[in-house]
N, C-alpha and C. Protein backbone atom coordinates (compact mmCIF):
# COMPACT_ATOMS: atom_id res chain seq x y z
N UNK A 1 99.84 135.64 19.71
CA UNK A 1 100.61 135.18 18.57
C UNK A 1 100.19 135.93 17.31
N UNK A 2 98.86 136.21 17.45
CA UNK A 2 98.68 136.70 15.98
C UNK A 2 98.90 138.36 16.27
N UNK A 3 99.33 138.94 17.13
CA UNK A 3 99.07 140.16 17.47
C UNK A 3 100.80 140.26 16.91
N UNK A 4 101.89 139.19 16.90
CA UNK A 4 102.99 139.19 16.74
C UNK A 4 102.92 139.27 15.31
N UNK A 5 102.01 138.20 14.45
CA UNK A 5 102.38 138.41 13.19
C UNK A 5 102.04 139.71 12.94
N UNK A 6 100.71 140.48 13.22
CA UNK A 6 100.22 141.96 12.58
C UNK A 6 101.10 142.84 12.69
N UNK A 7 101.97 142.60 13.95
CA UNK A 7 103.32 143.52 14.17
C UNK A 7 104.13 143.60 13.25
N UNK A 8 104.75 142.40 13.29
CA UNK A 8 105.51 142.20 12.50
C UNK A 8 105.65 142.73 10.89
N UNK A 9 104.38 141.70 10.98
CA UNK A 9 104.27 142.22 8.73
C UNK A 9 104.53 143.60 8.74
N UNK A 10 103.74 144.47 9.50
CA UNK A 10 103.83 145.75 9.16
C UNK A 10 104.40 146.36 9.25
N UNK A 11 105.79 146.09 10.14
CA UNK A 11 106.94 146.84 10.56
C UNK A 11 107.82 146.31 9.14
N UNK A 12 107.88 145.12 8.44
CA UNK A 12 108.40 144.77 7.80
C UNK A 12 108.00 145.36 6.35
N UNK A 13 106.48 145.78 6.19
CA UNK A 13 105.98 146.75 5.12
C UNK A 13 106.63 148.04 5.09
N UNK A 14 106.77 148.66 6.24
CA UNK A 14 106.93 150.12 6.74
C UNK A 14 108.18 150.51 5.83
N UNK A 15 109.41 148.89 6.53
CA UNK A 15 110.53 148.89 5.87
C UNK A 15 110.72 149.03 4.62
N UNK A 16 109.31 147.96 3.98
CA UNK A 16 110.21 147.90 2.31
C UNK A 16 109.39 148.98 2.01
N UNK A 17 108.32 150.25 2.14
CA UNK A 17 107.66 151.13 1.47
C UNK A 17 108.65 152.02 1.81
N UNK A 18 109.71 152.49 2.72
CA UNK A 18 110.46 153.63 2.95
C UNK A 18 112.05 153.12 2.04
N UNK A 19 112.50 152.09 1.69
CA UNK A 19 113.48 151.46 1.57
C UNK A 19 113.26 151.66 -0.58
N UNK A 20 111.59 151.20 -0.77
CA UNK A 20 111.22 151.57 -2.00
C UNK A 20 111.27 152.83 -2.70
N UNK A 21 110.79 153.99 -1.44
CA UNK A 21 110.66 155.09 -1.66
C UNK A 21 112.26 155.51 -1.91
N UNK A 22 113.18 155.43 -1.16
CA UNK A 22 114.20 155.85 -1.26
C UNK A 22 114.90 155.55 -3.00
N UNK A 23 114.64 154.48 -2.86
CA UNK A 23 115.52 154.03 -4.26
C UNK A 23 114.20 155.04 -5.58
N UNK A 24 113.41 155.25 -5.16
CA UNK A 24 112.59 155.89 -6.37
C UNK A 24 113.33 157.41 -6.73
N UNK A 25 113.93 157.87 -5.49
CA UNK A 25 114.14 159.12 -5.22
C UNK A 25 115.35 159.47 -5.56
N UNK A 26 116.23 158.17 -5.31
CA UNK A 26 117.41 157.98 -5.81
C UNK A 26 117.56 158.06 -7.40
N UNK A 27 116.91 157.15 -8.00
CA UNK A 27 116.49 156.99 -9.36
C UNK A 27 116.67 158.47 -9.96
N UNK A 28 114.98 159.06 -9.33
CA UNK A 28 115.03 160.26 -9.85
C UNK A 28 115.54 161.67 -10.58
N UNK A 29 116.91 161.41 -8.76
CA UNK A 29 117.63 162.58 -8.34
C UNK A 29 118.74 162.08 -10.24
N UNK A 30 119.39 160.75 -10.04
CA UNK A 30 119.99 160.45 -11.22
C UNK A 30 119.61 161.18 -12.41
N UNK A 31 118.49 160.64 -12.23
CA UNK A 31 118.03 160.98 -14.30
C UNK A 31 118.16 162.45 -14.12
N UNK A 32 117.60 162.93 -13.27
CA UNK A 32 117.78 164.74 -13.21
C UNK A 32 119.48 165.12 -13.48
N UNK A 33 120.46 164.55 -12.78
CA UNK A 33 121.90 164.82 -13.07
C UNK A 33 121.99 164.58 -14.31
N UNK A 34 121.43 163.71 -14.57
CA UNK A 34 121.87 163.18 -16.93
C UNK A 34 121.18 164.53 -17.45
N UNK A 35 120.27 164.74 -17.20
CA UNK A 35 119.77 165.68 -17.58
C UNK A 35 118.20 165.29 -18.45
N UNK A 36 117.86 164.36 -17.84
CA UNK A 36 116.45 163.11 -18.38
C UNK A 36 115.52 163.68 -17.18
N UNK A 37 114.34 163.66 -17.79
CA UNK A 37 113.17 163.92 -16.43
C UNK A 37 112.98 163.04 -15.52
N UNK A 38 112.92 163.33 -14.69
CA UNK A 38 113.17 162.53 -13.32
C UNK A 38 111.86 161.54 -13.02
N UNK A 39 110.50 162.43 -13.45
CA UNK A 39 109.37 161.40 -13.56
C UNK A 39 109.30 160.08 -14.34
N UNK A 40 110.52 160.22 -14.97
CA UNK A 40 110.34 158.95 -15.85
C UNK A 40 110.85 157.66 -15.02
N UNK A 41 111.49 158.25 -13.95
CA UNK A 41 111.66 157.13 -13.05
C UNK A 41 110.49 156.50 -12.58
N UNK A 42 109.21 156.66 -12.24
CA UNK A 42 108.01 156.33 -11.77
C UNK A 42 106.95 155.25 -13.34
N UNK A 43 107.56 154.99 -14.34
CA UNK A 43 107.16 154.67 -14.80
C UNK A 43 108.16 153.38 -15.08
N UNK A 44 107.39 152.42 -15.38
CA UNK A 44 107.96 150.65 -15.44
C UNK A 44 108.62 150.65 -16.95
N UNK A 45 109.35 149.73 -16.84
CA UNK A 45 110.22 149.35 -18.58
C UNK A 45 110.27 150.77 -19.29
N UNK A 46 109.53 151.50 -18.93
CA UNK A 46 110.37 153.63 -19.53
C UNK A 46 111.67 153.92 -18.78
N UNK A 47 111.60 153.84 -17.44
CA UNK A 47 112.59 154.15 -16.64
C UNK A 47 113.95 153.07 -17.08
N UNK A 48 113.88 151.78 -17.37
CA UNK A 48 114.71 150.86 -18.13
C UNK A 48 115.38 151.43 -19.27
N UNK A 49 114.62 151.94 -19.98
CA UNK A 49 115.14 152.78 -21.32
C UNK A 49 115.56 153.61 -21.14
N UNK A 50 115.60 154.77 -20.45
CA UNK A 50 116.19 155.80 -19.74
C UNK A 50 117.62 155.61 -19.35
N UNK A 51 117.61 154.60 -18.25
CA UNK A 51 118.83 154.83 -17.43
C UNK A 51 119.76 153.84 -18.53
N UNK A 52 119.33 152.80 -20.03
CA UNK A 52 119.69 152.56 -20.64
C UNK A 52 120.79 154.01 -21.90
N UNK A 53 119.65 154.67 -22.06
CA UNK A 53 120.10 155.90 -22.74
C UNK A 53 120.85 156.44 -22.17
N UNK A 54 120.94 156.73 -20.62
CA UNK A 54 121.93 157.50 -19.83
C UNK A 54 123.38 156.86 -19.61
N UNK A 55 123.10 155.40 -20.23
CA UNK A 55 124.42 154.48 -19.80
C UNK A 55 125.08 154.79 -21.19
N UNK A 56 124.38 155.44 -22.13
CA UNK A 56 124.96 154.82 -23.51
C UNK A 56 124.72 154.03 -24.01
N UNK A 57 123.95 152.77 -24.06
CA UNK A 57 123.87 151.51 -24.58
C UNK A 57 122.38 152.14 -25.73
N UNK A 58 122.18 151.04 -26.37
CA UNK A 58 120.51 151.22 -27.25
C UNK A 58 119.66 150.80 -26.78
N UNK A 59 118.42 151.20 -27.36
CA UNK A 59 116.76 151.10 -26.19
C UNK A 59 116.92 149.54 -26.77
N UNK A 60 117.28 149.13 -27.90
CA UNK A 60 116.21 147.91 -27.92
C UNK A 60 116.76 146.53 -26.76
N UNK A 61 118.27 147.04 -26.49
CA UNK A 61 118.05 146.42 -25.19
C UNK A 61 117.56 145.99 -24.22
N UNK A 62 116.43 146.89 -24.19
CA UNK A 62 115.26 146.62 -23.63
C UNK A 62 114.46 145.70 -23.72
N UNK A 63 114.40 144.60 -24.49
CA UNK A 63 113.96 143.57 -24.91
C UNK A 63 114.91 142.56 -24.22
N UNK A 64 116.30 142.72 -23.85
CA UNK A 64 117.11 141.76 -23.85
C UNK A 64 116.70 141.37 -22.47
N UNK A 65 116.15 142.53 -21.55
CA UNK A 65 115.81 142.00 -20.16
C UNK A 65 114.78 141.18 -20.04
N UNK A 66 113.91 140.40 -21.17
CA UNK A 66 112.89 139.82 -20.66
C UNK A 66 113.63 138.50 -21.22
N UNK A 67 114.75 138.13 -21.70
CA UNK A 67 115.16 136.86 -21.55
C UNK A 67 116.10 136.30 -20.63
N UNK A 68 116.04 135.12 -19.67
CA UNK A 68 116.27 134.75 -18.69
C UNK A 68 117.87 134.39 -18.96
N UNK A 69 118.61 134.60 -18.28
CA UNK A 69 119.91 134.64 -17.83
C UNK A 69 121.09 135.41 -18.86
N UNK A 70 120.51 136.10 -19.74
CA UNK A 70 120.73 137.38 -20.90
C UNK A 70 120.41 138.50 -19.66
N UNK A 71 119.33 139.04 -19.60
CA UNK A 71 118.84 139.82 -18.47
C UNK A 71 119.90 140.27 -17.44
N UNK A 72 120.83 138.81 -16.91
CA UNK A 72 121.94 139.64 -16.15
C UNK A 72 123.34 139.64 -16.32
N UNK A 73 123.45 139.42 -17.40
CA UNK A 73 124.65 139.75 -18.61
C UNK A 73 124.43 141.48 -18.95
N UNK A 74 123.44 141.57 -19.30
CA UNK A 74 123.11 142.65 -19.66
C UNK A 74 122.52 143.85 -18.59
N UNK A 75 122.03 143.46 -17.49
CA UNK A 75 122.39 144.24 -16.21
C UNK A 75 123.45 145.06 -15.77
N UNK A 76 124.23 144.11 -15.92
CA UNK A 76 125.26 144.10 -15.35
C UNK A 76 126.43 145.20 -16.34
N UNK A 77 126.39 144.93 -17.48
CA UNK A 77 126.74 146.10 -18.78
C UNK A 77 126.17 147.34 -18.53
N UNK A 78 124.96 147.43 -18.45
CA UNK A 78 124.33 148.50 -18.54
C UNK A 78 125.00 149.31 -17.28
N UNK A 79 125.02 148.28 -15.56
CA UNK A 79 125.35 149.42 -14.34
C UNK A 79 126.49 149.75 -14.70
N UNK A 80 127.32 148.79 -15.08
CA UNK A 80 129.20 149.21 -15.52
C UNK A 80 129.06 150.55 -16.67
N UNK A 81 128.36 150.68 -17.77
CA UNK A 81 128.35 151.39 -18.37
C UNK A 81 127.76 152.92 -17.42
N UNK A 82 126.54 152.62 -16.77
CA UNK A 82 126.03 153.63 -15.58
C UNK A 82 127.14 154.69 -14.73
N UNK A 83 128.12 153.20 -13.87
CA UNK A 83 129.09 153.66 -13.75
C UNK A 83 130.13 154.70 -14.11
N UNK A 84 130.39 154.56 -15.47
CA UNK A 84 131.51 154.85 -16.24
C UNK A 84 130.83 157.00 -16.31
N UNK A 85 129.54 156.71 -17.20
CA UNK A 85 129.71 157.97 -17.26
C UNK A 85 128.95 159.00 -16.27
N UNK A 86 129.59 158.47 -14.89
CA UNK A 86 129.50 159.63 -13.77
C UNK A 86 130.56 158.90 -13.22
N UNK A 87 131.38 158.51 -14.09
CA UNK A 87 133.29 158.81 -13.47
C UNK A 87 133.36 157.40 -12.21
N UNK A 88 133.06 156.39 -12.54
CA UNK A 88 133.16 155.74 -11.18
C UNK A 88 133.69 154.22 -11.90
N UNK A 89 133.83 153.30 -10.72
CA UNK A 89 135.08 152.60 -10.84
C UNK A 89 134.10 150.92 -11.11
N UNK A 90 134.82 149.91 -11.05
CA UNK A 90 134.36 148.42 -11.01
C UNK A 90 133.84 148.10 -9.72
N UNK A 91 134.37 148.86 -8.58
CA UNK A 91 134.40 148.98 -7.19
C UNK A 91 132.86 149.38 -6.76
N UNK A 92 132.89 150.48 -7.73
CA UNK A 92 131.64 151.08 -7.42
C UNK A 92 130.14 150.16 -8.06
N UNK A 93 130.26 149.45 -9.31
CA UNK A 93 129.35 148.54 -9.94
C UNK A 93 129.37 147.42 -9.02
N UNK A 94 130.06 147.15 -8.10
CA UNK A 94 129.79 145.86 -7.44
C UNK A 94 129.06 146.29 -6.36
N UNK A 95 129.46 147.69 -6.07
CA UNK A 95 128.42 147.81 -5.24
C UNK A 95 127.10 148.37 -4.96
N UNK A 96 127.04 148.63 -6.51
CA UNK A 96 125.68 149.05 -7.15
C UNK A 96 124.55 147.04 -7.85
N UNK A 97 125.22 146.22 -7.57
CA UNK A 97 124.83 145.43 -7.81
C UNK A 97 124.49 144.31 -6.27
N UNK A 98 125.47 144.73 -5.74
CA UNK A 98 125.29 143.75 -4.10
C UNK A 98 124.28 144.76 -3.25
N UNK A 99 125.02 146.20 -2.86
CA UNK A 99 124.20 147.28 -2.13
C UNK A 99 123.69 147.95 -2.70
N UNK A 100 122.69 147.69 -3.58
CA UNK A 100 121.94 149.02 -3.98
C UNK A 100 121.33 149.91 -3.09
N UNK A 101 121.05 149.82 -1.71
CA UNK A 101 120.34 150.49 -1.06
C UNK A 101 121.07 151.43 -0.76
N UNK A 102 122.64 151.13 -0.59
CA UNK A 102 123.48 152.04 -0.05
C UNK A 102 123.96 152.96 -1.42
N UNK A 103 124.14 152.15 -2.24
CA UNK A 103 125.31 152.83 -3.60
C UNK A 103 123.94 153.38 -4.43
N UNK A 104 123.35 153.31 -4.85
CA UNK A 104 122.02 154.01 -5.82
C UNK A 104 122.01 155.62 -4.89
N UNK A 105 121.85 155.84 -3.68
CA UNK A 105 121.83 157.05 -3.21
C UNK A 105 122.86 157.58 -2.94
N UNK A 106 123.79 157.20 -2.90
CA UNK A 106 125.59 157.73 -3.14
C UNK A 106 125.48 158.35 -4.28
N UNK A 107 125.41 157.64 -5.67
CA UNK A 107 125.62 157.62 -7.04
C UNK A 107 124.66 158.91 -7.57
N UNK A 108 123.16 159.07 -6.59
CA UNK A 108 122.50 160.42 -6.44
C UNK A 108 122.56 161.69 -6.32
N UNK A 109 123.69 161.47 -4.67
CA UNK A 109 123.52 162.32 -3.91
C UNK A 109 124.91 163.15 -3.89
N UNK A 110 125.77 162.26 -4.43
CA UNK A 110 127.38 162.70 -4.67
C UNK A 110 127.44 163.95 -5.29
N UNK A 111 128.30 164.21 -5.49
CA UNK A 111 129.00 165.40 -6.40
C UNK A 111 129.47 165.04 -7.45
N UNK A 112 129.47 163.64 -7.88
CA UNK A 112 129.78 163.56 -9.30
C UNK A 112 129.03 163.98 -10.37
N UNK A 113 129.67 164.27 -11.09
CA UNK A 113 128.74 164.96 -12.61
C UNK A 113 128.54 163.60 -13.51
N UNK A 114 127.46 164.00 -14.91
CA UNK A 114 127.27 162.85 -15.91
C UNK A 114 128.16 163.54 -16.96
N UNK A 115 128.56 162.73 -17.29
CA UNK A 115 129.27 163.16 -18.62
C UNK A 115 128.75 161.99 -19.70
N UNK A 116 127.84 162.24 -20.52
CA UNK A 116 127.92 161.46 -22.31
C UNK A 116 128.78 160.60 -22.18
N UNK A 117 128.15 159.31 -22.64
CA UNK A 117 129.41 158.29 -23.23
C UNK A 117 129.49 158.28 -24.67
N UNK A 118 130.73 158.09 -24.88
CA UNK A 118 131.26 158.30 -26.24
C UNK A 118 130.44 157.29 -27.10
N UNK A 119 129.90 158.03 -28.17
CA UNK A 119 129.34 156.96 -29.16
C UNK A 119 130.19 156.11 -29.57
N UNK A 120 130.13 154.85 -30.22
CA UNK A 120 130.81 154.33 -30.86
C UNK A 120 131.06 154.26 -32.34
């Protein structure tokens, strides 16, 4: 029995360290298309500000994520805005919000370009 749990956990680690890795890489490959350094993905609440800047929105947004149920109001703006300037649809934010595992490395790996969002 316990030889089941050691199995287990670790097959289930294996999963989320290759599943983690991917989305880091994903991240990355992004900020490199905006034209943002890609290492900044590896860094916590920097990488927030980043893919904030890349959406168009303002850094101090960044604050808005540490209040509870604001946080995904404002998620959720930010991927739609994400969306928008590498040309993609409502279709595509839902499924950057349900599948990220699948749509974050699409949104990478595609052929779509970034294009600037229009200031306001």
């Amino acid at each position: 029995m316990m030889l089941f749990a050691l199995l287990t956990s670790g097959i289930f680690m294996f999963i989320s360290l290759a599943i983690g890795i991917l989305l880091i890489v994903a991240m990355w490959r992004i900020f490199s298309k905006a034209g943002k350094p890609g290492w900044a993905s590896l860094i916590p609440f920097y990488n927030t500000y980043v893919m904030l800047t890349i959406a168009g929105k303002p850094g101090w947004w960044l604050v808005l994520f540490f209040i509870p149920i604001v946080n995904l109001v404002i998620s959720i703006l930010a991927l739609v805005a994400l969306a928008k300037t590498f040309g993609k649809g409502g279709g595509f934010v839902v499924g950057l919000i349900f599948l990220p595992i699948i749509f974050w490395p699409i949104l990478a790996f595609d052929s779509s370009k970034y294009t600037a969002p229009i200031a306001a």
